[in-house]
Every structure is written in structure tokens, then in C-alpha cells.
Protein backbone atom coordinates (compact mmCIF):
# COMPACT_ATOMS: atom_id res chain seq x y z
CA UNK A 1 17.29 -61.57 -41.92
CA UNK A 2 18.52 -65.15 -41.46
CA UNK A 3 22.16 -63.70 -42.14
CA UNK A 4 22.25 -60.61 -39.93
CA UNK A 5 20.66 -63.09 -37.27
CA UNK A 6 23.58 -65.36 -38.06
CA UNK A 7 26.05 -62.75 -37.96
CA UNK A 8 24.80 -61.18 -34.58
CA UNK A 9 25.24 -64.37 -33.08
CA UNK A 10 28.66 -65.20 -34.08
CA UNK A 11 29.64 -61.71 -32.66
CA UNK A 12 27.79 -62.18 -29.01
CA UNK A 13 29.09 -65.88 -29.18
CA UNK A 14 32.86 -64.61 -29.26
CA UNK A 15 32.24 -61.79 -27.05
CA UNK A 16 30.95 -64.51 -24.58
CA UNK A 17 33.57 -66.64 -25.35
CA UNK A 18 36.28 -63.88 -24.36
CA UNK A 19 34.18 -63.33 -21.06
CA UNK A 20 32.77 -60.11 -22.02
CA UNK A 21 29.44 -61.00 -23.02
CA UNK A 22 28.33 -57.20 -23.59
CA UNK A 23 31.09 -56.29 -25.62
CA UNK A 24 29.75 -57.60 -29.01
CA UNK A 25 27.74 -54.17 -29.63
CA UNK A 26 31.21 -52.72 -29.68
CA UNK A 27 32.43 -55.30 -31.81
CA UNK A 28 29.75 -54.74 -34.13
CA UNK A 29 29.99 -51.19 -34.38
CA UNK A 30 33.73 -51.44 -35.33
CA UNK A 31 33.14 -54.35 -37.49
CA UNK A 32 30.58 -51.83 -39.56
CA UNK A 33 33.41 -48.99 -40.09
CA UNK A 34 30.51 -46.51 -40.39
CA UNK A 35 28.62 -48.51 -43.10
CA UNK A 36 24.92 -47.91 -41.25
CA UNK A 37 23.44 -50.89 -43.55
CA UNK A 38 25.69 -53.27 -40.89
CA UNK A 39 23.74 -52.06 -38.25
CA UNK A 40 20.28 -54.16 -38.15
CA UNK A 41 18.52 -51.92 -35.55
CA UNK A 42 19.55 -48.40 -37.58
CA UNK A 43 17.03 -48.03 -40.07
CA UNK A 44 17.68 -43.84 -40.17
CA UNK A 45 14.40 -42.59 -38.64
CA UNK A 46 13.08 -42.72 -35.10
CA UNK A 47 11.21 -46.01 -34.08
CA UNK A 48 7.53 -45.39 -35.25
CA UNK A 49 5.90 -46.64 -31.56
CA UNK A 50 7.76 -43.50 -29.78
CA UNK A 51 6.81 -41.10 -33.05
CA UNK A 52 3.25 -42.38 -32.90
CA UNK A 53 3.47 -42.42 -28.56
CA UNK A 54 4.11 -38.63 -28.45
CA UNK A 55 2.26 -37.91 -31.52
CA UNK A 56 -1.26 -38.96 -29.74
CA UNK A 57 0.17 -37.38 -26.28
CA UNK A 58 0.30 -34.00 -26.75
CA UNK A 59 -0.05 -33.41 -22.65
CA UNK A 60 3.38 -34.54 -22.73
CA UNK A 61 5.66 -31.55 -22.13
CA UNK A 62 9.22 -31.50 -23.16
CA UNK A 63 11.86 -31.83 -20.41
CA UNK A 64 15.05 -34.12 -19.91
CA UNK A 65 14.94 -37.46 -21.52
CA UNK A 66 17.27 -40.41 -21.24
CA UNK A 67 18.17 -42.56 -24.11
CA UNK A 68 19.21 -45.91 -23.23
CA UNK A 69 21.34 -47.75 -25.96
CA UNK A 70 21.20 -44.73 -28.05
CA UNK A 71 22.73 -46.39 -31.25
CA UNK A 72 23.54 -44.13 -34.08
CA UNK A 73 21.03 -42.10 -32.34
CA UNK A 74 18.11 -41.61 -34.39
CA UNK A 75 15.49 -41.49 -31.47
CA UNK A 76 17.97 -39.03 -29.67
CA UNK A 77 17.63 -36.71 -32.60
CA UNK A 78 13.65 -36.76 -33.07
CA UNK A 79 13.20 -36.00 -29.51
CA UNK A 80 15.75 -33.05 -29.89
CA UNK A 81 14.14 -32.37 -33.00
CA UNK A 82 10.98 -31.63 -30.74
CA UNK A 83 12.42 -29.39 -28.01
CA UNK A 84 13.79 -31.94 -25.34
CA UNK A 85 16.49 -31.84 -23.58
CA UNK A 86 18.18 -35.47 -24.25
CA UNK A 87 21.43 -37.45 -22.80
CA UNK A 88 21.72 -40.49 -25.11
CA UNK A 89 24.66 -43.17 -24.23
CA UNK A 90 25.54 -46.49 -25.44
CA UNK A 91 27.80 -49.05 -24.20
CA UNK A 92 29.76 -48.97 -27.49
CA UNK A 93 32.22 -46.00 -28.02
CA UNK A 94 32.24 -46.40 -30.92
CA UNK A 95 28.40 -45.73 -31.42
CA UNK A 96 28.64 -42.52 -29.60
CA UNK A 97 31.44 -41.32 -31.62
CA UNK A 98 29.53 -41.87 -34.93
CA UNK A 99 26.79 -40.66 -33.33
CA UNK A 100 28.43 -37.36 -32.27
CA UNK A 101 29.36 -36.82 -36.06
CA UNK A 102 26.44 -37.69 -37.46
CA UNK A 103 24.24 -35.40 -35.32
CA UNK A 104 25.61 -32.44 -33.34
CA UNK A 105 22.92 -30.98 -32.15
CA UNK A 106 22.75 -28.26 -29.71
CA UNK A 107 19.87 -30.26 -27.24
CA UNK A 108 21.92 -33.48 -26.90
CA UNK A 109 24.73 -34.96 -24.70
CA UNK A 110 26.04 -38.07 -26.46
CA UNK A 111 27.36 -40.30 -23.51
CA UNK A 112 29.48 -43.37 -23.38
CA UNK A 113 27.05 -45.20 -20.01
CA UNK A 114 26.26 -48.51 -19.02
CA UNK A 115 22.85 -49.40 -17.62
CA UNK A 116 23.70 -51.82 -15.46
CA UNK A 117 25.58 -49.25 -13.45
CA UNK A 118 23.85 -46.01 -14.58
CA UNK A 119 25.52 -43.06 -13.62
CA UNK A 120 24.35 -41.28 -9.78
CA UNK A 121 23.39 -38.24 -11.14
CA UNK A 122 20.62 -39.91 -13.84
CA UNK A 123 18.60 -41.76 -10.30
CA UNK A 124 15.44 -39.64 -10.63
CA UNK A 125 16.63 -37.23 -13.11
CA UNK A 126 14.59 -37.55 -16.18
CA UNK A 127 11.11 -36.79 -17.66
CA UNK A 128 11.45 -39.43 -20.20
CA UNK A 129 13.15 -42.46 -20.40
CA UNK A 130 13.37 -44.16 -23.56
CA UNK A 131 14.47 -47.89 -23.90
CA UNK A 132 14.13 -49.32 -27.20
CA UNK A 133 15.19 -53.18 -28.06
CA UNK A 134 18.31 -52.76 -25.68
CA UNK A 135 17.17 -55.55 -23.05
CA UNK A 136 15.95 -58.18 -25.76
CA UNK A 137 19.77 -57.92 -26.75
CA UNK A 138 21.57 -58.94 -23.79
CA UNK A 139 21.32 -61.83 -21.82
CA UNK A 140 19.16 -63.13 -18.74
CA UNK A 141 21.72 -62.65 -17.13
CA UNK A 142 22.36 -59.39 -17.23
CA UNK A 143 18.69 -58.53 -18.60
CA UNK A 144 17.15 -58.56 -15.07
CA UNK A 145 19.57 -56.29 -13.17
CA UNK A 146 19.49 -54.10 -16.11
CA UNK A 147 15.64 -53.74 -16.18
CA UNK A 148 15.79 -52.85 -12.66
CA UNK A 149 17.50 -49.94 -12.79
CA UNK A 150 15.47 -48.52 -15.36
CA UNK A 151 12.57 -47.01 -13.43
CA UNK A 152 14.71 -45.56 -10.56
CA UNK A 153 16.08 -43.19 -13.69
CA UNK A 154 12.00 -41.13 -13.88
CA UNK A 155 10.96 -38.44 -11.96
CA UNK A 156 7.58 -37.38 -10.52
CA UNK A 157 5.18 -37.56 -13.48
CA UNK A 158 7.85 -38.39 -15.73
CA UNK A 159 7.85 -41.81 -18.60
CA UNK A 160 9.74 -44.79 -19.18
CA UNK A 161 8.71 -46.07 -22.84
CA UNK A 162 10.02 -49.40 -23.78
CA UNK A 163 9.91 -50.71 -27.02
CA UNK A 164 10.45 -54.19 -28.68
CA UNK A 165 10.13 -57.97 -29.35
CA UNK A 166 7.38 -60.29 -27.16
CA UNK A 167 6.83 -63.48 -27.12
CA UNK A 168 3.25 -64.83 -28.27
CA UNK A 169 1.60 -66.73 -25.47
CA UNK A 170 3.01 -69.65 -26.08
CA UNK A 171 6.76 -69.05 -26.04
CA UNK A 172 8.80 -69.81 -28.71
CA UNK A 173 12.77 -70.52 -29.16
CA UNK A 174 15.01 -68.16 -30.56
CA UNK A 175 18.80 -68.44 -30.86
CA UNK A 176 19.28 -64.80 -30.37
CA UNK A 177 20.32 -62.14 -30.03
CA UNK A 178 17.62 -60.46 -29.84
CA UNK A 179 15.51 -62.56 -27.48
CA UNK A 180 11.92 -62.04 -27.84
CA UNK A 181 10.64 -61.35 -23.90
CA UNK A 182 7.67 -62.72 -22.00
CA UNK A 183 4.90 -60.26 -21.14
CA UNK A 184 5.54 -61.24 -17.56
CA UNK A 185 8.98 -60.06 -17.58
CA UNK A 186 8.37 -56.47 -19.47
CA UNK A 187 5.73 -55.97 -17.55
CA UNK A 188 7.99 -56.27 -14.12
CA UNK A 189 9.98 -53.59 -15.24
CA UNK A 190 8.06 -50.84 -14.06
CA UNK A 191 6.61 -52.51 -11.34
CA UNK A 192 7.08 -49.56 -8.98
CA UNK A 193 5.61 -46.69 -11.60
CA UNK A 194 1.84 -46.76 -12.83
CA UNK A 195 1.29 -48.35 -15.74
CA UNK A 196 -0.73 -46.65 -18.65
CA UNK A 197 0.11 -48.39 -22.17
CA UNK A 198 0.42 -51.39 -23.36
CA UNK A 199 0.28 -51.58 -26.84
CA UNK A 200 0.98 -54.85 -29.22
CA UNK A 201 0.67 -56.25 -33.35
CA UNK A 202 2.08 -59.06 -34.80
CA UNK A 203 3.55 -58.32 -38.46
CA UNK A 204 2.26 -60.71 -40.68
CA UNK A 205 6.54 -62.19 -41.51
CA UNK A 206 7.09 -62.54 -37.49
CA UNK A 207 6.45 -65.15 -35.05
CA UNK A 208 6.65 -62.77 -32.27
CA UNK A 209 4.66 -59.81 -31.26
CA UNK A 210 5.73 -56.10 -30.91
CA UNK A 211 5.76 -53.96 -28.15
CA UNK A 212 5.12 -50.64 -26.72
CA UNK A 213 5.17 -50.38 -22.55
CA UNK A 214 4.66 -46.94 -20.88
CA UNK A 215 4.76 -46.56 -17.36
CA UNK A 216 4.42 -42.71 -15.09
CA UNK A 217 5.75 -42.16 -11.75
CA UNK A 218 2.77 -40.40 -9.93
């Protein structure tokens, strides 16, 4: 863990260093040449907080869902898998192409997006919107303006899930990425949409917590 912590910070340190502070996931995913066991957030099944979310929801009906920071996609797939409708997009091109070869399926449209300036036709467009460990990843910076805009992307009485790393209560230091967040800060995200989950556990190996935030637009 140590060295893929190491290594993730070498890349986002020379990606800031260049002045493109984002551009390390691309860097990353070229850097890995398709080997999936360079890629610490693919682990080759869905996340098990959105398995075990829709697998104690069964009111939730299928529609169009958003995947932010798809990855290699695996989330993407099980919500295909399960009769939505899905868009998935990454920053990296790179991603999305593996992505696309990995897993052509019929139900999704593998996009190359950027969520700080989501594309016009997502405002309001989606059932679902998945986020999982993309804004621990990047910066303050460019966390803050990104969490804003994901809310604006759900519908009437559609979702936004997100999913990852919290800090305890009292705060500890991380030379990330990823950046464990405050429970203040997730909880802003869907400030404007109803809140209905908040789910957290501490592994017995981490300092930090894990999270699962669900918010509906009524």
C-alpha cells in the first residue's frame, strides 16, 4: 500500500509540476499499458457499498445513470448488468478506451468528460449518479467546484451515491492522493437534494473511515 501510495504521488506531483494537476490519472493509465494490477482503485468487481445500496433498495427503478470517473468501468458494467441505461466517462482517454474493449456492452456510452465542466446535456438528466473515490483524488482546489456540479446532474426523484474515504473526527494528515474528506465537506455536496443515507465502518488496517452518501431530489 505504502508503494502504490508512493507511486500515486510521484505521478500527481509531476502532473502538478507541469501545471496540469489533473492529468496524472492519464499518466497513470498509460504508465499501466493495460496491466489492471497498476491500477489501485480497479479491483474487477463493482464497489460493494453501491452492490449492497441497490441490493436493499429494490424501489429503485432502473433509468439513466451517470458514472463519474468511470475507471476501467466496473461499476458501469454492474449497473448495465441490471437493466440501466449508463453514460460512464473519465478524464483519462486512455481509461475509456480500455474500458470500451474490455466491456462493450449494448446499455453503455463510454465517454471521455470532465466534471468540472460536465457536459449541458447531463444538467438534470440522470436517475442515478454515481461518484465513487473521484473527489478524494483531486485537489481542494479543484475538489470544491467539482462537488458542486454534481447534484445539478439528478433529476426529480433521481440519486447521487458517493462513495469513499472520511476522515475520523479528529482529522488526520495524509500525503495523498487520495485525501481522506471531512464529513462536513461530503455532506455539502448535496446540500440542495434530500439526504437519506449515510452509512460509515472503519476497517480494522485504516485510520480513516468509509463512506456511503445518498442524497434524492424530491
Amino acid at each position: 500500500m505504502d508503494d502504490v501510495r508512493k507511486m500515486l504521488r510521484n505521478l500527481s506531483d509531476a502532473a502538478k509540476e507541469r501545471g496540469a494537476p489533473l492529468d496524472w490519472f492519464e499518466d497513470l493509465y498509460e504508465f499501466a499499458e493495460k496491466d489492471r494490477n497498476l491500477i489501485p482503485w480497479s479491483k474487477g468487481e463493482p464497489h460493494p457499498f453501491l452492490v449492497d445500496w441497490l441490493g436493499n433498495h429494490s424501489e429503485q427503478k432502473t433509468g439513466n445513470a451517470l458514472v463519474v470517473g468511470c475507471g476501467l468501468g466496473e461499476d458501469a458494467v454492474f449497473l448495465a448488468e441490471r437493466g440501466w441505461s449508463v453514460t460512464a466517462f473519465d478524464l483519462s482517454a486512455s481509461a475509456i478506451d480500455w474500458a470500451k474493449e474490455m466491456h462493450p456492452h449494448p446499455s453503455i456510452s463510454w465517454e471521455v468528460g470532465d466534471l468540472l465542466d460536465p457536459h449541458p446535456d447531463w444538467i438534470g438528466a440522470f436517475d442515478l449518479v454515481l461518484e465513487v473515490h473521484i473527489l478524494q483524488a483531486i485537489p481542494e482546489s479543484f475538489r470544491i467546484p467539482a462537488s458542486t456540479n454534481l447534484a445539478p446532474l439528478v433529476r426529480q426523484n433521481g440519486v447521487l451515491i458517493c462513495i469513499g474515504r472520511m476522515n475520523p473526527a479528529t482529522p488526520i494528515v495524509v500525503d495523498g492522493p487520495p485525501w481522506p474528506l471531512n464529513r462536513s465537506f461530503i455532506e455539502s455536496i448535496g446540500s440542495e437534494l434530500k439526504p437519506i443515507d449515510f452509512y460509515t465502518v472503519q476497517y480494522e488496517e485504516e485510520e480513516h473511515l468509509r463512506y456511503r452518501a445518498v442524497w434524492q431530489r424530491s
